[in-house]
C-alpha atoms as a PDB file:
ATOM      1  CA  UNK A   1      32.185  11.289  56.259  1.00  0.00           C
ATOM      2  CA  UNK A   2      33.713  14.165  53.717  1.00  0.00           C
ATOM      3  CA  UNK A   3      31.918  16.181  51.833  1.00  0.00           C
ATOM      4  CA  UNK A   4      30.708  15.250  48.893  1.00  0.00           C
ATOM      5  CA  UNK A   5      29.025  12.185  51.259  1.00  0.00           C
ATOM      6  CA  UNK A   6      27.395  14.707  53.982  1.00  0.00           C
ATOM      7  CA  UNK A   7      25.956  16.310  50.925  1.00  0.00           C
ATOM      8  CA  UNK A   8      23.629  13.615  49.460  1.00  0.00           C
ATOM      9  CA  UNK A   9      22.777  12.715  52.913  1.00  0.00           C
ATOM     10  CA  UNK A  10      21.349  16.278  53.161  1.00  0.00           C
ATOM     11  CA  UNK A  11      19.859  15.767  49.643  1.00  0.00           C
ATOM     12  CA  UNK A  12      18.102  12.568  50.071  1.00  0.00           C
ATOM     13  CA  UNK A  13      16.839  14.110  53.119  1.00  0.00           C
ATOM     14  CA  UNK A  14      15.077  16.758  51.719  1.00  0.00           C
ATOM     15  CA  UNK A  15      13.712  14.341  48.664  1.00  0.00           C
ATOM     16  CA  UNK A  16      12.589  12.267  51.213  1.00  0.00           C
ATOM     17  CA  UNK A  17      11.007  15.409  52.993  1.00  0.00           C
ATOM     18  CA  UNK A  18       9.725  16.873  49.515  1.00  0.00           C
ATOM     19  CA  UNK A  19       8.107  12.975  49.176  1.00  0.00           C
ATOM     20  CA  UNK A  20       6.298  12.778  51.960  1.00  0.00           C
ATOM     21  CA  UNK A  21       4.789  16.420  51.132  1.00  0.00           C
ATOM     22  CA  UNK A  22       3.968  15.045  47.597  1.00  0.00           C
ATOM     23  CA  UNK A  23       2.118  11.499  48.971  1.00  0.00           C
ATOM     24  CA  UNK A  24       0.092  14.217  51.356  1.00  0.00           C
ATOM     25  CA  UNK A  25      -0.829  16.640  48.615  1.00  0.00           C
ATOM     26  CA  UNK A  26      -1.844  13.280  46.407  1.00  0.00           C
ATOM     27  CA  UNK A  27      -4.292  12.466  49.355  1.00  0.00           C
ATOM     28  CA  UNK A  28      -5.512  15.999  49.845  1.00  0.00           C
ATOM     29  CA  UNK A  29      -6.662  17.047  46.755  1.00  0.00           C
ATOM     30  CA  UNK A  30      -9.755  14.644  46.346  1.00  0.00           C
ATOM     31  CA  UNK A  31     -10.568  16.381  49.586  1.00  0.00           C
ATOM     32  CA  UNK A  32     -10.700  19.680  48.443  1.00  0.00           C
ATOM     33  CA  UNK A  33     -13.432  21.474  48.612  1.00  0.00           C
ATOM     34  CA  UNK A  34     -12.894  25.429  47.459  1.00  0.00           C
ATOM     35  CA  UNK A  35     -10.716  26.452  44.769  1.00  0.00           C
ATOM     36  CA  UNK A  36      -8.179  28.338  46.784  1.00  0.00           C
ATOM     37  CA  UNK A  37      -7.464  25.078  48.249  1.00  0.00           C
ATOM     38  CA  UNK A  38      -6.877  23.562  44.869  1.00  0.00           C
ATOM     39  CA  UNK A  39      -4.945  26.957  43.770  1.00  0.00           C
ATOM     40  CA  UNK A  40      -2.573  26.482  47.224  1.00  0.00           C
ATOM     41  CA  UNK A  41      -1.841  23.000  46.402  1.00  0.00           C
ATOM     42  CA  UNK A  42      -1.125  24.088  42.387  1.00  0.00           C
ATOM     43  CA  UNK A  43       1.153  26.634  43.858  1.00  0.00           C
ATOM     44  CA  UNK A  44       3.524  24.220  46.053  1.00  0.00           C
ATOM     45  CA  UNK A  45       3.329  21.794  43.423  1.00  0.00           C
ATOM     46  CA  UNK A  46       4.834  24.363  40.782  1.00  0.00           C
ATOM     47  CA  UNK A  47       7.372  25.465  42.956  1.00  0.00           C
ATOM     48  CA  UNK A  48       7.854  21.395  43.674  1.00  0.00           C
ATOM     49  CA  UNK A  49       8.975  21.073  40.735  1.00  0.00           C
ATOM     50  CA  UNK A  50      10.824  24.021  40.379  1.00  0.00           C
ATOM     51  CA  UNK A  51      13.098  23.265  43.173  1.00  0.00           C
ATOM     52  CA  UNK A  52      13.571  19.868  41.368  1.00  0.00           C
ATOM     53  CA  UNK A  53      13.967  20.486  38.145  1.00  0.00           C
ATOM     54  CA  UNK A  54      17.373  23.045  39.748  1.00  0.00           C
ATOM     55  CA  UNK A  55      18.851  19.875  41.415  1.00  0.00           C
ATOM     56  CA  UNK A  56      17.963  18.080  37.721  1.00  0.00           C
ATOM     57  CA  UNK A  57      15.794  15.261  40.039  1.00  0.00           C
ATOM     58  CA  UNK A  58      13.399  14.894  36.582  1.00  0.00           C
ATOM     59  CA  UNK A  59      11.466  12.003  37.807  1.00  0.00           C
ATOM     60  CA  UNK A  60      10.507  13.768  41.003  1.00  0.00           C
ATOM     61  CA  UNK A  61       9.827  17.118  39.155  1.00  0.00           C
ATOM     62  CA  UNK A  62       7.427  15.325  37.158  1.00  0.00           C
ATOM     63  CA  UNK A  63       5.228  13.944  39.851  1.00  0.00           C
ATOM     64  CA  UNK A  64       5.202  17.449  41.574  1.00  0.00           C
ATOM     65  CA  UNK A  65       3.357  18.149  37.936  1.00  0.00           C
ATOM     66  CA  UNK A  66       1.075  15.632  38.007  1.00  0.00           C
ATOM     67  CA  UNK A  67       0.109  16.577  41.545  1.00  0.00           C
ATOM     68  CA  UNK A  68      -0.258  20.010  39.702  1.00  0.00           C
ATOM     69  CA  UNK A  69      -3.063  18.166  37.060  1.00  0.00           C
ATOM     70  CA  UNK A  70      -4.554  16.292  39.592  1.00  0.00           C
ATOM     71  CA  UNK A  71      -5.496  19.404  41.207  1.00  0.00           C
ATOM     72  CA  UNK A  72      -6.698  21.580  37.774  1.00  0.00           C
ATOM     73  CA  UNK A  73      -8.523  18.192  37.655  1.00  0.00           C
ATOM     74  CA  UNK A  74     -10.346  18.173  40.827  1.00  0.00           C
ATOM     75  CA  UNK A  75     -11.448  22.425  39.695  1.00  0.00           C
ATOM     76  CA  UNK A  76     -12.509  20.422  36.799  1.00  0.00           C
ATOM     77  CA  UNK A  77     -14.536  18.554  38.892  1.00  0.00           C
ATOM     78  CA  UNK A  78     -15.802  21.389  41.209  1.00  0.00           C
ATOM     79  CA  UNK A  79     -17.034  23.015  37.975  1.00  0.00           C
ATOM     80  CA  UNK A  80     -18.925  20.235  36.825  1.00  0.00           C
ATOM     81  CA  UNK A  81     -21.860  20.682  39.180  1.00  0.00           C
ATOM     82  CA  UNK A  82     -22.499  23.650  37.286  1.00  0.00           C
ATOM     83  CA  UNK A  83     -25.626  23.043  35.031  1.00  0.00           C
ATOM     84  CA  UNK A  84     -24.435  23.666  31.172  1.00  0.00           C
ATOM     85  CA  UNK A  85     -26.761  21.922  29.893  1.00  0.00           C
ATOM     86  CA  UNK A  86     -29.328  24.596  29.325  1.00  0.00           C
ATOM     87  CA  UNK A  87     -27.158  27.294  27.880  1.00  0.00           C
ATOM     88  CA  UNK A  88     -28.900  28.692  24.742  1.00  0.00           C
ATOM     89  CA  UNK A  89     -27.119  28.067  21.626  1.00  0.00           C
ATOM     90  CA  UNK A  90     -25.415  31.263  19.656  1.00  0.00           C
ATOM     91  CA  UNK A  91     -26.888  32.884  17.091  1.00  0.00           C
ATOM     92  CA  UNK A  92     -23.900  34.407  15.455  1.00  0.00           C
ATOM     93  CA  UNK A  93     -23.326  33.321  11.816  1.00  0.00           C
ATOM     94  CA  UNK A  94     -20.371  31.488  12.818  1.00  0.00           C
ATOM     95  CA  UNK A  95     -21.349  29.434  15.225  1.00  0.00           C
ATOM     96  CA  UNK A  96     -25.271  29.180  14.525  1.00  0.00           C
ATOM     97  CA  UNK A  97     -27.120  26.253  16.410  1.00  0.00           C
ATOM     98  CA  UNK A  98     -23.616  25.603  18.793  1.00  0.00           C
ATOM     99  CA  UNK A  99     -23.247  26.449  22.587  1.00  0.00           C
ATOM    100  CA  UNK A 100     -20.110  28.312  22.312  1.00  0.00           C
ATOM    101  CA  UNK A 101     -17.318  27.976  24.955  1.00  0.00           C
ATOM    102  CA  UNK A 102     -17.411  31.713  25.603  1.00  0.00           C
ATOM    103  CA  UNK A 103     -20.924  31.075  26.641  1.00  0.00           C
ATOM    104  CA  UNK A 104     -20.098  28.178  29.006  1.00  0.00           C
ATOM    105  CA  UNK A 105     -17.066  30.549  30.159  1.00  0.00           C
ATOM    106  CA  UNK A 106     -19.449  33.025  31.226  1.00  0.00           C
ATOM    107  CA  UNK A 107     -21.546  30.498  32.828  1.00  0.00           C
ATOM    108  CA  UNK A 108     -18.976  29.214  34.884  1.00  0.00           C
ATOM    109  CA  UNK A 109     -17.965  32.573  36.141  1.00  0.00           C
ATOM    110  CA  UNK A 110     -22.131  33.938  37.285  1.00  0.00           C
ATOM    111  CA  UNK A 111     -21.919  30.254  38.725  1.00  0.00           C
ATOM    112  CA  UNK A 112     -19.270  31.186  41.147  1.00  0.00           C
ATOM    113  CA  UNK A 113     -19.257  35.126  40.990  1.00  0.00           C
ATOM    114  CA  UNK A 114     -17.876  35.890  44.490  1.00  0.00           C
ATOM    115  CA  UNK A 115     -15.197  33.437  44.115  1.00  0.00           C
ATOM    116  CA  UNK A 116     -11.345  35.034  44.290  1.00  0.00           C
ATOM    117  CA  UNK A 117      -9.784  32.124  42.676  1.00  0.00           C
ATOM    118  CA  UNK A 118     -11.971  32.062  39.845  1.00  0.00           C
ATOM    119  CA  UNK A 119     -12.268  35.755  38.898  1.00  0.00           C
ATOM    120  CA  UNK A 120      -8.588  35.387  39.194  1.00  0.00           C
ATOM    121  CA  UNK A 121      -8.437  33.057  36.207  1.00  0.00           C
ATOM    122  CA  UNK A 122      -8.283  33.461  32.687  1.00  0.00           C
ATOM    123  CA  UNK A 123     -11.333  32.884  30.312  1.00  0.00           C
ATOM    124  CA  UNK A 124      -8.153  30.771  28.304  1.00  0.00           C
ATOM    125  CA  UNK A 125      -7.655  28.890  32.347  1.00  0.00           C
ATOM    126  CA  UNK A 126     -11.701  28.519  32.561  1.00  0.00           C
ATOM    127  CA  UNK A 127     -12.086  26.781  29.098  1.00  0.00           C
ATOM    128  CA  UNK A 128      -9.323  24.452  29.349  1.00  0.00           C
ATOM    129  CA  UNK A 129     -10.335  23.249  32.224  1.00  0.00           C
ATOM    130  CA  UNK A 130     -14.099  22.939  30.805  1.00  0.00           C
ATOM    131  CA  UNK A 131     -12.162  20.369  28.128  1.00  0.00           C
ATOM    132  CA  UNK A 132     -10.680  18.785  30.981  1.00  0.00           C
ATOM    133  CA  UNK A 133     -13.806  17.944  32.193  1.00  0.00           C
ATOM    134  CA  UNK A 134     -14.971  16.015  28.965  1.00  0.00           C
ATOM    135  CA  UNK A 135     -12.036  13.932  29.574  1.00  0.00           C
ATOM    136  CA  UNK A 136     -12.785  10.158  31.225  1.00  0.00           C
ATOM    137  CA  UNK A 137     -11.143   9.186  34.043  1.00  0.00           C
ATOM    138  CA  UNK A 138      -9.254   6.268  31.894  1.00  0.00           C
ATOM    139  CA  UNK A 139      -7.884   8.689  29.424  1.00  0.00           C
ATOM    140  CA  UNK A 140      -6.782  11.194  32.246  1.00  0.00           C
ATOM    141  CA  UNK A 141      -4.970   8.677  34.209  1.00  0.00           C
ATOM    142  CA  UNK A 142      -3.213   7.262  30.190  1.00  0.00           C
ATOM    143  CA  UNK A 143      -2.377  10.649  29.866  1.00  0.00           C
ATOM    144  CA  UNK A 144      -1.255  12.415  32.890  1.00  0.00           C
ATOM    145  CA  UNK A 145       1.281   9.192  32.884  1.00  0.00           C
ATOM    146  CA  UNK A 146       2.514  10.762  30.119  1.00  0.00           C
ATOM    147  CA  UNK A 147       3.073  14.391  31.028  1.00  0.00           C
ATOM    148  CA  UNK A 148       5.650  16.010  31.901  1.00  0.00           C
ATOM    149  CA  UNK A 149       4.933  19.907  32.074  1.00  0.00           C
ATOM    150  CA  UNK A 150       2.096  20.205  33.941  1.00  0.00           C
ATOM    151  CA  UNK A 151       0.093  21.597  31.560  1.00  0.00           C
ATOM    152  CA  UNK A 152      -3.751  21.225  30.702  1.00  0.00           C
ATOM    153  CA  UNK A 153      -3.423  21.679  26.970  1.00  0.00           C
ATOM    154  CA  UNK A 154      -0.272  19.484  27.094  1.00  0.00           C
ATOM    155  CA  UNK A 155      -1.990  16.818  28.485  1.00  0.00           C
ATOM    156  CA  UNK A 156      -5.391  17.361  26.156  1.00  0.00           C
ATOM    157  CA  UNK A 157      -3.410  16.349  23.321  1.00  0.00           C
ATOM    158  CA  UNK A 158      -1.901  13.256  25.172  1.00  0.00           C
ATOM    159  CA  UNK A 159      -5.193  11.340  25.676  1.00  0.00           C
ATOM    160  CA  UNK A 160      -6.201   8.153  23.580  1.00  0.00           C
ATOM    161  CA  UNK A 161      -8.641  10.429  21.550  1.00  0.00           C
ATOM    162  CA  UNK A 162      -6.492  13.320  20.886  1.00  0.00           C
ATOM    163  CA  UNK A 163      -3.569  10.780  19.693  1.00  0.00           C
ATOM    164  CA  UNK A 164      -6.334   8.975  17.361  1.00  0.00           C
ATOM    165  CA  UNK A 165      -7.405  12.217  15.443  1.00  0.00           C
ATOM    166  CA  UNK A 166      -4.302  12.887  15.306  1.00  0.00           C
ATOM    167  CA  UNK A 167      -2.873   9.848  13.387  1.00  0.00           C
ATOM    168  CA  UNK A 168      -6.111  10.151  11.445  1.00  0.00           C
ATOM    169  CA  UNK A 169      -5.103  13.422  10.245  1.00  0.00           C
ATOM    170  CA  UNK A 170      -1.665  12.557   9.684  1.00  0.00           C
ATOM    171  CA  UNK A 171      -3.361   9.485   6.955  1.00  0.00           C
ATOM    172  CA  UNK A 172      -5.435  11.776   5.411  1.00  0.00           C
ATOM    173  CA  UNK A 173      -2.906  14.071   5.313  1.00  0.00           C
ATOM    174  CA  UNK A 174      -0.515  11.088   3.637  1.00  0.00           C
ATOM    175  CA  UNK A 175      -3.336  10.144   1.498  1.00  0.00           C
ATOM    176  CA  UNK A 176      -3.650  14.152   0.309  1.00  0.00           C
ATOM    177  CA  UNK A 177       0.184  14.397  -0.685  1.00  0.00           C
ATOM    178  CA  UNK A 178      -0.830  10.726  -2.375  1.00  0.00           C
ATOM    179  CA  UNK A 179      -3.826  12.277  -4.430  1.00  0.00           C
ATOM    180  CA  UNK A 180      -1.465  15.778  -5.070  1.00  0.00           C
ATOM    181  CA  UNK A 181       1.237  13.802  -6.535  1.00  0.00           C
ATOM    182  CA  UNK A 182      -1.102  11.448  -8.788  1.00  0.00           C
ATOM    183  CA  UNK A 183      -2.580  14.482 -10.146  1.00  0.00           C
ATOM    184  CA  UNK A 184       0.873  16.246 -10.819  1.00  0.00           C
ATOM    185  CA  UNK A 185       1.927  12.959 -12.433  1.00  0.00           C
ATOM    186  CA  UNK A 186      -1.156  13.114 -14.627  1.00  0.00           C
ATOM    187  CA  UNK A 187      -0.908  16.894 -15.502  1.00  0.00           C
ATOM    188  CA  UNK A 188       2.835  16.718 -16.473  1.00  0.00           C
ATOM    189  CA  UNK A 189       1.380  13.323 -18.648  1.00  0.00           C
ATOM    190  CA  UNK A 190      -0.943  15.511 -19.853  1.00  0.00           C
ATOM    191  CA  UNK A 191       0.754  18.167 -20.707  1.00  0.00           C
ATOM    192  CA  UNK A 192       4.043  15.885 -22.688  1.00  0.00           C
ATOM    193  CA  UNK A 193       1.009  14.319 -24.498  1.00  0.00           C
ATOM    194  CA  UNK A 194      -0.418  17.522 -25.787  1.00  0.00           C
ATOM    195  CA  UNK A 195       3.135  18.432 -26.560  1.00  0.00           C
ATOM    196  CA  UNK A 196       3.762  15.613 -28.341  1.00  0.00           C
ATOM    197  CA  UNK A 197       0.211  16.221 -30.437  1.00  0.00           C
ATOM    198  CA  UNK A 198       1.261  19.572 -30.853  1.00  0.00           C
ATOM    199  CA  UNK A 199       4.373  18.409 -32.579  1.00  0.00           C
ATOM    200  CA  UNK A 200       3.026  16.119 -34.324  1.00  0.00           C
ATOM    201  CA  UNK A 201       0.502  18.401 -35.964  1.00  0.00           C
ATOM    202  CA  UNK A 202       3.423  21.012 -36.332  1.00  0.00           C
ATOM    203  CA  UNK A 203       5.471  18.606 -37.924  1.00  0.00           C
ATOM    204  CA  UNK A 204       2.652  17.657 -40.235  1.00  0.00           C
ATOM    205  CA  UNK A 205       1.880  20.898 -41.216  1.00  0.00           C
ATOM    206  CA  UNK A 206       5.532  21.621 -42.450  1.00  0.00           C
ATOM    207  CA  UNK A 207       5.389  18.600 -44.230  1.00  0.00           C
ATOM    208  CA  UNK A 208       2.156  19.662 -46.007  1.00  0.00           C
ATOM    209  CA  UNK A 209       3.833  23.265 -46.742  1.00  0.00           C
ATOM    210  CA  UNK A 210       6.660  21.594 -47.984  1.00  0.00           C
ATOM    211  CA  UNK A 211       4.417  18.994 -50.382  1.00  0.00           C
ATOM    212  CA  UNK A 212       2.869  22.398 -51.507  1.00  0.00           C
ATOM    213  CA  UNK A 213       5.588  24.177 -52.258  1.00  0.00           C
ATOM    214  CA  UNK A 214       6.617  21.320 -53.780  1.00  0.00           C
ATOM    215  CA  UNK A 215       3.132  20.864 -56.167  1.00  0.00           C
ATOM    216  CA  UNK A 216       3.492  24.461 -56.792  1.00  0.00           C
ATOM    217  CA  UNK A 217       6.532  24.537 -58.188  1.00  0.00           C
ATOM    218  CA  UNK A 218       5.964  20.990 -60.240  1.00  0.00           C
ATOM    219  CA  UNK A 219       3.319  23.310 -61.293  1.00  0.00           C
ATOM    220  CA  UNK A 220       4.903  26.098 -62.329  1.00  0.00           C
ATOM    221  CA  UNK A 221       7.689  24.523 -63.999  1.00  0.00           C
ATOM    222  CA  UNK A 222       4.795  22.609 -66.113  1.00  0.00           C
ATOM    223  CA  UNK A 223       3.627  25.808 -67.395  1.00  0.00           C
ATOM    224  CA  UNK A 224       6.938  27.273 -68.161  1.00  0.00           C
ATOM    225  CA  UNK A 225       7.471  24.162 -70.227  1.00  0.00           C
ATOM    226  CA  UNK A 226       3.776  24.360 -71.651  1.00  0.00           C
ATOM    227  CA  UNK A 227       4.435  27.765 -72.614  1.00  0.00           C
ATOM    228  CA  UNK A 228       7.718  27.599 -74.127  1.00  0.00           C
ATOM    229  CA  UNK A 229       6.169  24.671 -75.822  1.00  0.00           C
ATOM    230  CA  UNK A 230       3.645  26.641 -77.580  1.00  0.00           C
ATOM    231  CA  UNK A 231       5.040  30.124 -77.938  1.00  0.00           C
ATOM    232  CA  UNK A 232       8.563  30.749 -76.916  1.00  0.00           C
ATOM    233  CA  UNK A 233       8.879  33.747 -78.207  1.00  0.00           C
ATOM    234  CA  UNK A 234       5.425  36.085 -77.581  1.00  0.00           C
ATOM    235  CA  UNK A 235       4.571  34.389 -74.036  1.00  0.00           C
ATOM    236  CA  UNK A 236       5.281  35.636 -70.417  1.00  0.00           C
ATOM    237  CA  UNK A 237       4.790  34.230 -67.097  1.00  0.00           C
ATOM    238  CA  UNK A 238       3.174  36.047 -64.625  1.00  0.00           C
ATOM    239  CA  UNK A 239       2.812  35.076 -61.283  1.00  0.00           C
ATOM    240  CA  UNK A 240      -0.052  35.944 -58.731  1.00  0.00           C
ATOM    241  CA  UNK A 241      -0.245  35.746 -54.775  1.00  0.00           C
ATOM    242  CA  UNK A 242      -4.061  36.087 -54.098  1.00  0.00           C
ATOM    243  CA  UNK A 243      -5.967  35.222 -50.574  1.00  0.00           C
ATOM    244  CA  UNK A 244      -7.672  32.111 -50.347  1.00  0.00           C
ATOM    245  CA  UNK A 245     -11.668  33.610 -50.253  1.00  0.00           C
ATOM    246  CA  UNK A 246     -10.733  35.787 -53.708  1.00  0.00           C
ATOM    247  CA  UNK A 247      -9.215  32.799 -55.309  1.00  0.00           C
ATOM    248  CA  UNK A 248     -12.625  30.832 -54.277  1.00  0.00           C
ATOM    249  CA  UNK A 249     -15.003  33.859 -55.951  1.00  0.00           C
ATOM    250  CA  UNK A 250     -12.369  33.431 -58.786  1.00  0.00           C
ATOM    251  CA  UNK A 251     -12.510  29.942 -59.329  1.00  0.00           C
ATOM    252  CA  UNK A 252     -16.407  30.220 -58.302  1.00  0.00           C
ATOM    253  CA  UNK A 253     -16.701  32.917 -60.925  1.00  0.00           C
ATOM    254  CA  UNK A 254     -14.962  30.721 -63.889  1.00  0.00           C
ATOM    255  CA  UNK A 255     -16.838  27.430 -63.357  1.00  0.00           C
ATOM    256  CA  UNK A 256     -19.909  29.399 -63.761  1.00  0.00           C
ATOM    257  CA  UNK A 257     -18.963  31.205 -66.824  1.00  0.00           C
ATOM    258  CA  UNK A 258     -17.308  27.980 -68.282  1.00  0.00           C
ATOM    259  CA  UNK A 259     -13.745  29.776 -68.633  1.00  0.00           C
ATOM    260  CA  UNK A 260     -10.270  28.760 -66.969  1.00  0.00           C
ATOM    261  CA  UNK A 261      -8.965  30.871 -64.271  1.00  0.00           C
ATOM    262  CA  UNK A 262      -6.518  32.308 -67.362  1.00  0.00           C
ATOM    263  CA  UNK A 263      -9.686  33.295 -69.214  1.00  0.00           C
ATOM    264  CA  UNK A 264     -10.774  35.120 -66.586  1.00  0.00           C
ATOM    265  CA  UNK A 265      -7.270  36.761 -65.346  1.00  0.00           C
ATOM    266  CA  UNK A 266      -6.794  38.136 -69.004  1.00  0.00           C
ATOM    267  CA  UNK A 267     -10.330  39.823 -69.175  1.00  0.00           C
ATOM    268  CA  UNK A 268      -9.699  41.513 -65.761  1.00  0.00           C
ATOM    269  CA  UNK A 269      -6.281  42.827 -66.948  1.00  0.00           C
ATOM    270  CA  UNK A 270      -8.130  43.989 -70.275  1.00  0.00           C
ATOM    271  CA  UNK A 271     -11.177  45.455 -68.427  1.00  0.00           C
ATOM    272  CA  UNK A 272      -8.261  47.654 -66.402  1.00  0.00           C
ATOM    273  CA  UNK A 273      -6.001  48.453 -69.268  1.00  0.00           C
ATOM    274  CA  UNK A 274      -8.789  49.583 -71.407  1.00  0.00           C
ATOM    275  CA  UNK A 275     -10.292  51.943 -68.438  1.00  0.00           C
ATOM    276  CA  UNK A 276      -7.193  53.450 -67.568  1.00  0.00           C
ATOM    277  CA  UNK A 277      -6.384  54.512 -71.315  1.00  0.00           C
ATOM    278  CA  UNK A 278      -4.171  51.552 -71.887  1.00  0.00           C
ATOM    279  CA  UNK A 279      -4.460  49.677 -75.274  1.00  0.00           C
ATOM    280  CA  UNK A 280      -4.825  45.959 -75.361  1.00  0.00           C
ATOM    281  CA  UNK A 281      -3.365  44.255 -78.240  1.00  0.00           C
ATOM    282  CA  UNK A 282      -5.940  43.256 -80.966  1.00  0.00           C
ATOM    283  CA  UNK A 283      -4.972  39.863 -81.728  1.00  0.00           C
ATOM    284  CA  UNK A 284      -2.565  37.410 -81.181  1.00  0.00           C
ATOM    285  CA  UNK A 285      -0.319  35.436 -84.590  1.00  0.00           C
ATOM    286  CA  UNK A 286       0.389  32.528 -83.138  1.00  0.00           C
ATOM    287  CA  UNK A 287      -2.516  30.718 -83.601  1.00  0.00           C
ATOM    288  CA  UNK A 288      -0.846  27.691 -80.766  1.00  0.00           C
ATOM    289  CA  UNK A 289      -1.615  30.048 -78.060  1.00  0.00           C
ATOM    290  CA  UNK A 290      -4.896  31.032 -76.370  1.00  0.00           C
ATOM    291  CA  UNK A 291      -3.504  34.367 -75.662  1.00  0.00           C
ATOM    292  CA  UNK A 292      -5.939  37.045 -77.034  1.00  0.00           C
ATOM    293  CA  UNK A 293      -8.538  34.419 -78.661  1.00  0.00           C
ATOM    294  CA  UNK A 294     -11.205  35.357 -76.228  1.00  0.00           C
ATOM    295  CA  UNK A 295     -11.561  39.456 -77.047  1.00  0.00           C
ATOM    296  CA  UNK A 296     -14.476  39.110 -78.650  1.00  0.00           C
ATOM    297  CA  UNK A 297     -16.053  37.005 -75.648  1.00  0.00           C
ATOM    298  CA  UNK A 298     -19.191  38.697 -73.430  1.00  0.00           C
ATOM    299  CA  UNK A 299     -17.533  40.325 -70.437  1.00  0.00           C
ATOM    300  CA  UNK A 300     -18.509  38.486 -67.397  1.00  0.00           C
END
């Protein structure tokens, strides 16, 4: 035999050893009684599958774990002839009208106050457990099948229930993103459409500036001709800016007074000359024009 061959034998040996411990901790736990029986049995199990997981012997390291849940599940059991049911619910404004797991916590530990083993553990230990013992024996065995750590919160998310809510959050989480990109689609629809309408409305009102400018300077260039028409030589054209709301009190002003806009443009320019020492012409000899004809009219 060399000795790479007297070296399994010693191996298989000692898995075979390390087997027959695991098949009498299996057996032992449901006969556990105290928690420091549980915690001694936790303890070798760990260091189980410590030893295992060295030599890389996975599928025996896991069922030194599940050896390990077995036995948080039998606490879990040992805890559950503690009465919970009549623990008063908070009355903190976050969890009004709910019996809080702090409170069942502290239940558990006046239940068994002179215990080592559970003033040993961790509030964090205590309530995992406490959700360990909501779980049914079905989904336990479904889950711890599926473990491979050893661990309580591990497993808590490996049971049928846990794996449900969880692909019903990851659908309404699908169905979110769904609803989030709909809406994107519709805002960036919404916002080329009121960019379009806004170019639309720009483009129209260039075009109407344009068609104005255009009016105004058919207009102009009819007066030019009207004027050079009727009196080439004594007329001048003279051109006024003025805001919309005066031009509407102008034009307002003329329709009441039955006068053109001229009319009343030359009677303003009079009214000034005359008050600031200016002298306005008397008369006008081209008879073709309406120049000067209305001096004698009432002032407005």
């Amino acid at each position: 035999m060399n000795k790479k061959q007297r070296q399994l034998t010693v191996l298989n040996q000692k898995v075979n050893g390390h087997l027959v411990a695991y098949n009498k901790m299996c057996v032992s736990i449901a006969a556990c009684h105290r928690f420091d029986e549980c915690a001694d049995i936790i303890n070798k199990s760990v260091a189980m599958a410590a030893y295992y997981k060295q030599i890389k012997d996975t599928e025996t390291e896991v069922m030194f774990y599940r050896v390990r849940l077995r036995a948080w599940r039998r606490i879990a059991e040992l805890f559950s002839t503690v009465n919970l049911s009549d623990i008063p619910p908070s009355d903190s404004w976050q969890a009004r009208g709910y019996v809080t797991q702090t409170s069942r916590v502290k239940r558990i530990r006046e239940a068994f106050l002179h215990d080592p083993t559970v003033a040993d553990m961790s509030d964090g230990r205590i309530s995992d457990i406490l959700k360990l013992m909501e779980v049914t024996d079905k989904d336990f065995e479904y889950a711890v099948k599926q473990q491979v750590g050893g661990s309580i919160v591990d497993l808590l998310r490996r049971t049928p229930a846990a794996e449900k809510a969880r692909e019903q959050a990851e659908r309404e989480r699908d169905a979110n993103n769904k609803r989030w990109a709909k809406e994107q689609e519709r805002e960036a629809a919404e916002k080329a459409a009121l960019t379009s309408a806004a170019m639309k409305v720009d483009a129209m009102q260039r075009k109407h500036e344009r068609e104005l400018d255009a009016a105004a300077q058919s207009a102009m260039d009819d007066v030019g001709v009207t004027l050079e028409r009727k009196d080439r030589a004594n007329m001048k054209q003279v051109v006024f800016l003025i805001k919309e709301d005066v031009h509407a009190a102008m034009r307002q002003a003329a329709f009441d007074n039955k006068i053109t806009m001229q009319d009343l443009l030359r009677r303003g320019l009079r009214l000034w000359l005359e008050a600031n020492g200016y002298d306005w012409p008397g008369g006008n000899n081209n008879d073709g024009t309406r120049g000067y004809r209305d001096a004698a009219s009432p002032p407005l």
